[in-house]
Protein backbone atom coordinates (compact mmCIF):
# COMPACT_ATOMS: atom_id res chain seq x y z
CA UNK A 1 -0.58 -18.49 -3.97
CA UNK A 2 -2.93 -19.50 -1.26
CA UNK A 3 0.53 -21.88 0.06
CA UNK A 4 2.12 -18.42 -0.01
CA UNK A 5 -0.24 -16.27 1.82
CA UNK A 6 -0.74 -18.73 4.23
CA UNK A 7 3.23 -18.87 5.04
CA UNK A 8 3.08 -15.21 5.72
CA UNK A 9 0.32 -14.55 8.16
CA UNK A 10 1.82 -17.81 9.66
CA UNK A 11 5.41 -15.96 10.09
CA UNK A 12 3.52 -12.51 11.05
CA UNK A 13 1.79 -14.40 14.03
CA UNK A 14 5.42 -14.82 15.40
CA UNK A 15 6.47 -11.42 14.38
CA UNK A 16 3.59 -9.97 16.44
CA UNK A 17 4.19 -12.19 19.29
CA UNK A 18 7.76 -10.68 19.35
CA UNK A 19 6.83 -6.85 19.38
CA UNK A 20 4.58 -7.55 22.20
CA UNK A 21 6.96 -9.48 24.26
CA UNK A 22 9.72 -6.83 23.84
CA UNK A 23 7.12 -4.51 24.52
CA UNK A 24 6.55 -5.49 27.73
CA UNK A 25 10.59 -5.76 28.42
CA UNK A 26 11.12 -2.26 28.02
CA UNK A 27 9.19 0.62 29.68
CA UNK A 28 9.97 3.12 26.61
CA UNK A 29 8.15 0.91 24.36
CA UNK A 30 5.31 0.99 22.36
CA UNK A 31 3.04 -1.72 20.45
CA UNK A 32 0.48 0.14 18.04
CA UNK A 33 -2.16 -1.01 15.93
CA UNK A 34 -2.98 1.24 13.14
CA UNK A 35 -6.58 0.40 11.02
CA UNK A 36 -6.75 2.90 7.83
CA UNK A 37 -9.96 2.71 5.08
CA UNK A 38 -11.35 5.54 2.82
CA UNK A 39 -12.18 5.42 -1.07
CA UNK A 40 -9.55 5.79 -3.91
CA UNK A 41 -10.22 6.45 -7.68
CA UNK A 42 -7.85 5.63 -10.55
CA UNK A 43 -6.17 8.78 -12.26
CA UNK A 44 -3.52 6.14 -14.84
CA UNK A 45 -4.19 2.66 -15.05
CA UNK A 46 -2.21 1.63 -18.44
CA UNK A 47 -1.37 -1.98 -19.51
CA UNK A 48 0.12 -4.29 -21.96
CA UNK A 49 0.67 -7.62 -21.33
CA UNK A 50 2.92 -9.78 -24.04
CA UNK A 51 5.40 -8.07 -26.27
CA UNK A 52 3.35 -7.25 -28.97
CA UNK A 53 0.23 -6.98 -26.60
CA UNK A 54 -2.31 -4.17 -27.25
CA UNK A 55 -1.87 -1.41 -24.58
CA UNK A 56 -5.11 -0.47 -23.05
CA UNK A 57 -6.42 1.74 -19.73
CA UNK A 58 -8.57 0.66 -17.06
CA UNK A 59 -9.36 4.68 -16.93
CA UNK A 60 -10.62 5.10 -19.76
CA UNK A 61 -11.28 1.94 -21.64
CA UNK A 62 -13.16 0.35 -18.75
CA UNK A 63 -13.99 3.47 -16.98
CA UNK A 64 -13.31 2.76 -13.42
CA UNK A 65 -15.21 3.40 -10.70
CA UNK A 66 -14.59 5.44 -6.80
CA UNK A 67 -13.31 1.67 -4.71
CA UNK A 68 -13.37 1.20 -0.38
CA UNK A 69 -9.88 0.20 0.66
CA UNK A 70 -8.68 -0.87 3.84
CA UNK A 71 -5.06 -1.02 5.31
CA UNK A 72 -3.91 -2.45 8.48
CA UNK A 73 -0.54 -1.98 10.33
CA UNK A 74 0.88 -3.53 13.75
CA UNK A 75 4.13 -2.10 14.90
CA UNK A 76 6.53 -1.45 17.74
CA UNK A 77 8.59 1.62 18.64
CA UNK A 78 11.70 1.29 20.75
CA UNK A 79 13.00 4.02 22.63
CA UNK A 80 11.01 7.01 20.91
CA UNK A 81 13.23 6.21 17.94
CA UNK A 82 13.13 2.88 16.21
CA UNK A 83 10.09 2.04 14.26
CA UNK A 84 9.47 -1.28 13.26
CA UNK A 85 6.05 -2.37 11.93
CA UNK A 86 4.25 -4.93 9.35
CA UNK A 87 1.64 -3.36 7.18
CA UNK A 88 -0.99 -5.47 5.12
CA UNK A 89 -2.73 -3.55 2.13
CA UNK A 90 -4.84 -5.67 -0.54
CA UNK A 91 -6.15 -4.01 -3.38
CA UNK A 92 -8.24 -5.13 -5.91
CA UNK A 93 -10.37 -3.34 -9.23
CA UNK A 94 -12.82 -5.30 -10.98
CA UNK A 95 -14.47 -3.93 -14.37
CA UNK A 96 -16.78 -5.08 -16.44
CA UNK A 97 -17.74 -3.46 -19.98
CA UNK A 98 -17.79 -3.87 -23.78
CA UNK A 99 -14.41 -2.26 -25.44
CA UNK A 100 -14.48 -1.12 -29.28
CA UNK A 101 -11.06 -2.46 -30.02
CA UNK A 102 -9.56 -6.17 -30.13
CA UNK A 103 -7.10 -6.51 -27.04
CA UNK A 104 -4.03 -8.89 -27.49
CA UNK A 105 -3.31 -9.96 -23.69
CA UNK A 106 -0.43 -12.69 -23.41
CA UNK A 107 -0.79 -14.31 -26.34
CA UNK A 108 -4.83 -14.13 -26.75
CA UNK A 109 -7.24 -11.70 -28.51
CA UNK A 110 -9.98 -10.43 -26.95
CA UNK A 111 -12.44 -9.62 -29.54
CA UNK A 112 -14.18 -6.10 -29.32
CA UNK A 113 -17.83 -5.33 -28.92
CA UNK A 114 -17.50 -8.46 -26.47
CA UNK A 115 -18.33 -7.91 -22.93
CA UNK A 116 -15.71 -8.86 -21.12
CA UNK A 117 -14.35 -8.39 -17.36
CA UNK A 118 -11.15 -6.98 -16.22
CA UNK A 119 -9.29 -7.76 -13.03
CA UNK A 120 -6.57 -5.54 -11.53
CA UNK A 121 -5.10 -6.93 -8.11
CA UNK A 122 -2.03 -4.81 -5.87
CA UNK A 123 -2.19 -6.68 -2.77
CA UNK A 124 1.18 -5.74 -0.35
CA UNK A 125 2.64 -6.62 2.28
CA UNK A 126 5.51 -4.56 4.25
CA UNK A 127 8.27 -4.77 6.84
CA UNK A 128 9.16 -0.96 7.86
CA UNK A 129 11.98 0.23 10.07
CA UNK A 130 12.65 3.74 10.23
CA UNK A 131 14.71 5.49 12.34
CA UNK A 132 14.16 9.05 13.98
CA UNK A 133 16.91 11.45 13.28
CA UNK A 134 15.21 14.59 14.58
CA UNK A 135 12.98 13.56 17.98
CA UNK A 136 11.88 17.14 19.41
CA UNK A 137 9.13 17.58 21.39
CA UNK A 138 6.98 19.01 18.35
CA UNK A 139 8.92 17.66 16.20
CA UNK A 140 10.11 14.33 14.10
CA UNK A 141 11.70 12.90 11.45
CA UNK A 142 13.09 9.74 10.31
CA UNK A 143 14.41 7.53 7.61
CA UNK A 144 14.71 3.87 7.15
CA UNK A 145 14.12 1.39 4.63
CA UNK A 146 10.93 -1.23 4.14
CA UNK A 147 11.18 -4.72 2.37
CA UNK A 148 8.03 -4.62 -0.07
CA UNK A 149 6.36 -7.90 -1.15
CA UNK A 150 3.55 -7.26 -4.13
CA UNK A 151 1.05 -9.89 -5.09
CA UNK A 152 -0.11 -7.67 -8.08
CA UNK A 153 -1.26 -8.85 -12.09
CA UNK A 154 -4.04 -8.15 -14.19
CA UNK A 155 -6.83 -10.93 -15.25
CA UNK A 156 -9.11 -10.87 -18.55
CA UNK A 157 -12.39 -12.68 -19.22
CA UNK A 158 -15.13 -13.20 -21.82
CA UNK A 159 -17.24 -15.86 -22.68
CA UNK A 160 -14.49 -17.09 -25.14
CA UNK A 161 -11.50 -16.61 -23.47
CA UNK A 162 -9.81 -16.21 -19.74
CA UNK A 163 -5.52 -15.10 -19.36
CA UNK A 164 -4.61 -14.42 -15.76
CA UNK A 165 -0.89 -13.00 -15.35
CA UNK A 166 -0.49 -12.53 -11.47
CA UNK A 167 2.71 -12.87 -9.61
CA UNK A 168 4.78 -12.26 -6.48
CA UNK A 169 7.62 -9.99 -6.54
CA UNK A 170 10.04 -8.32 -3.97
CA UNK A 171 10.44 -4.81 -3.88
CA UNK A 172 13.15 -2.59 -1.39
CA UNK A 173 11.82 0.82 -0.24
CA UNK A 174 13.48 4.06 0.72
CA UNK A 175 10.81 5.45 3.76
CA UNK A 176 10.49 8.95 5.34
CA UNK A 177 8.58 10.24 7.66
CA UNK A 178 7.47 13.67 9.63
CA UNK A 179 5.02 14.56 12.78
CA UNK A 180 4.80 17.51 13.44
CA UNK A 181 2.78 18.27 17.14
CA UNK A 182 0.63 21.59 15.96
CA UNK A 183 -0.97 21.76 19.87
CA UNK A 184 -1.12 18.57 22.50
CA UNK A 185 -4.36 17.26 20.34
CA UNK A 186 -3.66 18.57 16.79
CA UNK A 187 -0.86 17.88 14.34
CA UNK A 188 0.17 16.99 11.29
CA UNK A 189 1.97 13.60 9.69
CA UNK A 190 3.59 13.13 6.71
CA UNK A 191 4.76 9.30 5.82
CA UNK A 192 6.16 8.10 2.18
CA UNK A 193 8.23 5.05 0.90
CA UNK A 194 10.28 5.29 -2.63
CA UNK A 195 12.30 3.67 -5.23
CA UNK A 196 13.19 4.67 -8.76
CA UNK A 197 15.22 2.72 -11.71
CA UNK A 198 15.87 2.83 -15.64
CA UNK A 199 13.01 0.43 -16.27
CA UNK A 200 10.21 1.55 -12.99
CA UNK A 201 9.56 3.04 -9.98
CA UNK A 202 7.69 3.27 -6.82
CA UNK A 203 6.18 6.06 -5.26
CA UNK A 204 3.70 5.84 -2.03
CA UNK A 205 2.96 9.21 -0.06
CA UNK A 206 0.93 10.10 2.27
CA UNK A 207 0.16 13.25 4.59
CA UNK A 208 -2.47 13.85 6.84
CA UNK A 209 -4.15 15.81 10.26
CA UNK A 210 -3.91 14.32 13.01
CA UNK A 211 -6.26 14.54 16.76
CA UNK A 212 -5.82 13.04 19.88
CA UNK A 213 -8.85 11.60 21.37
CA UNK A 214 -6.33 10.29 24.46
CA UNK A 215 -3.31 9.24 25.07
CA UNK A 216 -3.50 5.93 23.76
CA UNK A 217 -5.78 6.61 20.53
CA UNK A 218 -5.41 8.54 17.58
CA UNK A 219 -7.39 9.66 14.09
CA UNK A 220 -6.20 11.04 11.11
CA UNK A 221 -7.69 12.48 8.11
CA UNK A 222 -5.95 12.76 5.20
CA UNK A 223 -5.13 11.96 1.59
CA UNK A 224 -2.40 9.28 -0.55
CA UNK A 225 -0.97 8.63 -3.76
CA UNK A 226 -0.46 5.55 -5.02
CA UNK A 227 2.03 5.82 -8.50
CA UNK A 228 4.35 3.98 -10.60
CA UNK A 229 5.22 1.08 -12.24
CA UNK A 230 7.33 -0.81 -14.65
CA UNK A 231 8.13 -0.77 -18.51
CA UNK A 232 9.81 -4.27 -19.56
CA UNK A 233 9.63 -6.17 -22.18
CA UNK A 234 6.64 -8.64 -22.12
CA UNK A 235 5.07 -6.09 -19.53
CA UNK A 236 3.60 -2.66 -19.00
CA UNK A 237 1.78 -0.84 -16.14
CA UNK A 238 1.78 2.09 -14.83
CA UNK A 239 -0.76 3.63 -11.88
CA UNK A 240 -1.72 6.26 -10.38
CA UNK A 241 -3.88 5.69 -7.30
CA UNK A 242 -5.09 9.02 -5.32
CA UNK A 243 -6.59 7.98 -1.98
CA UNK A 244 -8.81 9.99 0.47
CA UNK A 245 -8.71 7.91 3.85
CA UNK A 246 -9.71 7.87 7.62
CA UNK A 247 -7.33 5.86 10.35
CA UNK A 248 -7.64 4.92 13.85
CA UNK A 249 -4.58 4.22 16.04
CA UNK A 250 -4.20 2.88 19.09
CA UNK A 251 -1.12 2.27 21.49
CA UNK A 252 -0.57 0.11 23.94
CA UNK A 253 1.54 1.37 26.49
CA UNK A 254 0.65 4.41 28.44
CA UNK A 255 3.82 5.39 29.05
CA UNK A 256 4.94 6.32 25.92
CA UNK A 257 3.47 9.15 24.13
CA UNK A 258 4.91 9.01 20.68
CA UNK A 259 3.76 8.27 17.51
């Protein structure tokens, strides 16, 4: 894991290196840095573990708690029209309480009436390119695809017992996105990345308001949902994630005034 993560932030050095050089290569271009954090609560949280494991909810078995979240993204547009960025988004629950039923989690019971800890981990990491169809002057919209990696799993833990069941997976993402320029300071973005199959799916949306402190740096307020999962045959989860944030971003070349 650590061998992993450690490999990536290696390669995204280079990847960063690259935007900014072709930044500087071509006066339409852009290098942005976009910093996102807020507070998110769990609405589903349901998971079974093993094929005859016991489902159970972080909602309401364990009762989760409002969490802080942070996101950060580093990108490069080209020409107005090609987006390209890298997007780093670690997400962790960690809940602690006494259940009143036994819990079989890969292969273990967890006893009831036992305190016991609970561990849910969706770190991802995400290569975006979307291209803009519609580029008006109050007006965008694009489509394009994003290459998902998820370091996601679900931990247990009494005094008697500990299963951990975390792993790495790769998942392909249909993205969309909107601005829409209300006045020269005020509008409104819309940004969400997809995928659906027989057995799970992936759903990530976000919309917001957006103000222009200058022409280099932008806020937005707005709100996200986080929802979806998978249904196999050793393991079950399904989320849903709602997200009230705040972001900050900030461009790097004056010249270029899009988002």
């Amino acid at each position: 894991m650590h061998h992993f993560i450690s490999k990536l932030v290696f390669q995204s050095r280079y990847w960063i290196l690259f935007i900014c050089l072709n930044s500087n290569l071509s006066t339409n271009a852009q290098t942005f840095v976009n910093l996102e954090s807020g507070a998110f609560f769990t609405d589903i949280n349901d998971i079974r573990n093993g094929n005859n494991g016991t489902l159970f909810s972080l909602k309401n078995d364990f009762q989760t708690q409002v969490s802080p979240f942070l996101k950060l993204r580093v990108g490069y547009l080209s020409n107005g029209k090609n987006h390209f960025s890298f997007l780093f988004a670690p997400l962790k629950i960690v809940e602690t309480g006494t259940i009143e039923k036994d819990i079989l989690f890969d292969g273990k019971n967890f006893k009831a009436n036992m305190p016991i800890e609970a561990v849910y981990k969706f770190n991802s990491y995400r290569l975006t390119y979307n291209r803009r169809i519609i580029s008006k002057d109050n007006f965008k919209f694009g489509l394009g695809l994003s290459a998902k990696i998820r370091d996601a799993g679900v931990s247990l833990k009494n005094k008697e017992l500990l299963s951990e069941n975390f792993s790495i997976g790769f998942v392909p993402l249909i993205n969309l996105l909107t601005n829409w320029d209300i006045s020269q300071k005020m509008g409104v973005d819309f940004f969400g990345e997809v995928i659906a199959a027989s057995k799970g799916r992936a759903i990530d949306l976000s919309l917001s308001g957006r103000y222009s402190f200058s022409k280099n740096l932008q806020g937005n307020i707005g709100y996200r949902l986080l929802e979806g999962g998978a249904n196999g045959t050793n393991r079950y989860n399904f989320i849903q994630l709602h997200f009230i944030f705040a972001s900050l971003n900030y461009s790097f070349n004056k010249n270029n005034k899009e988002q």
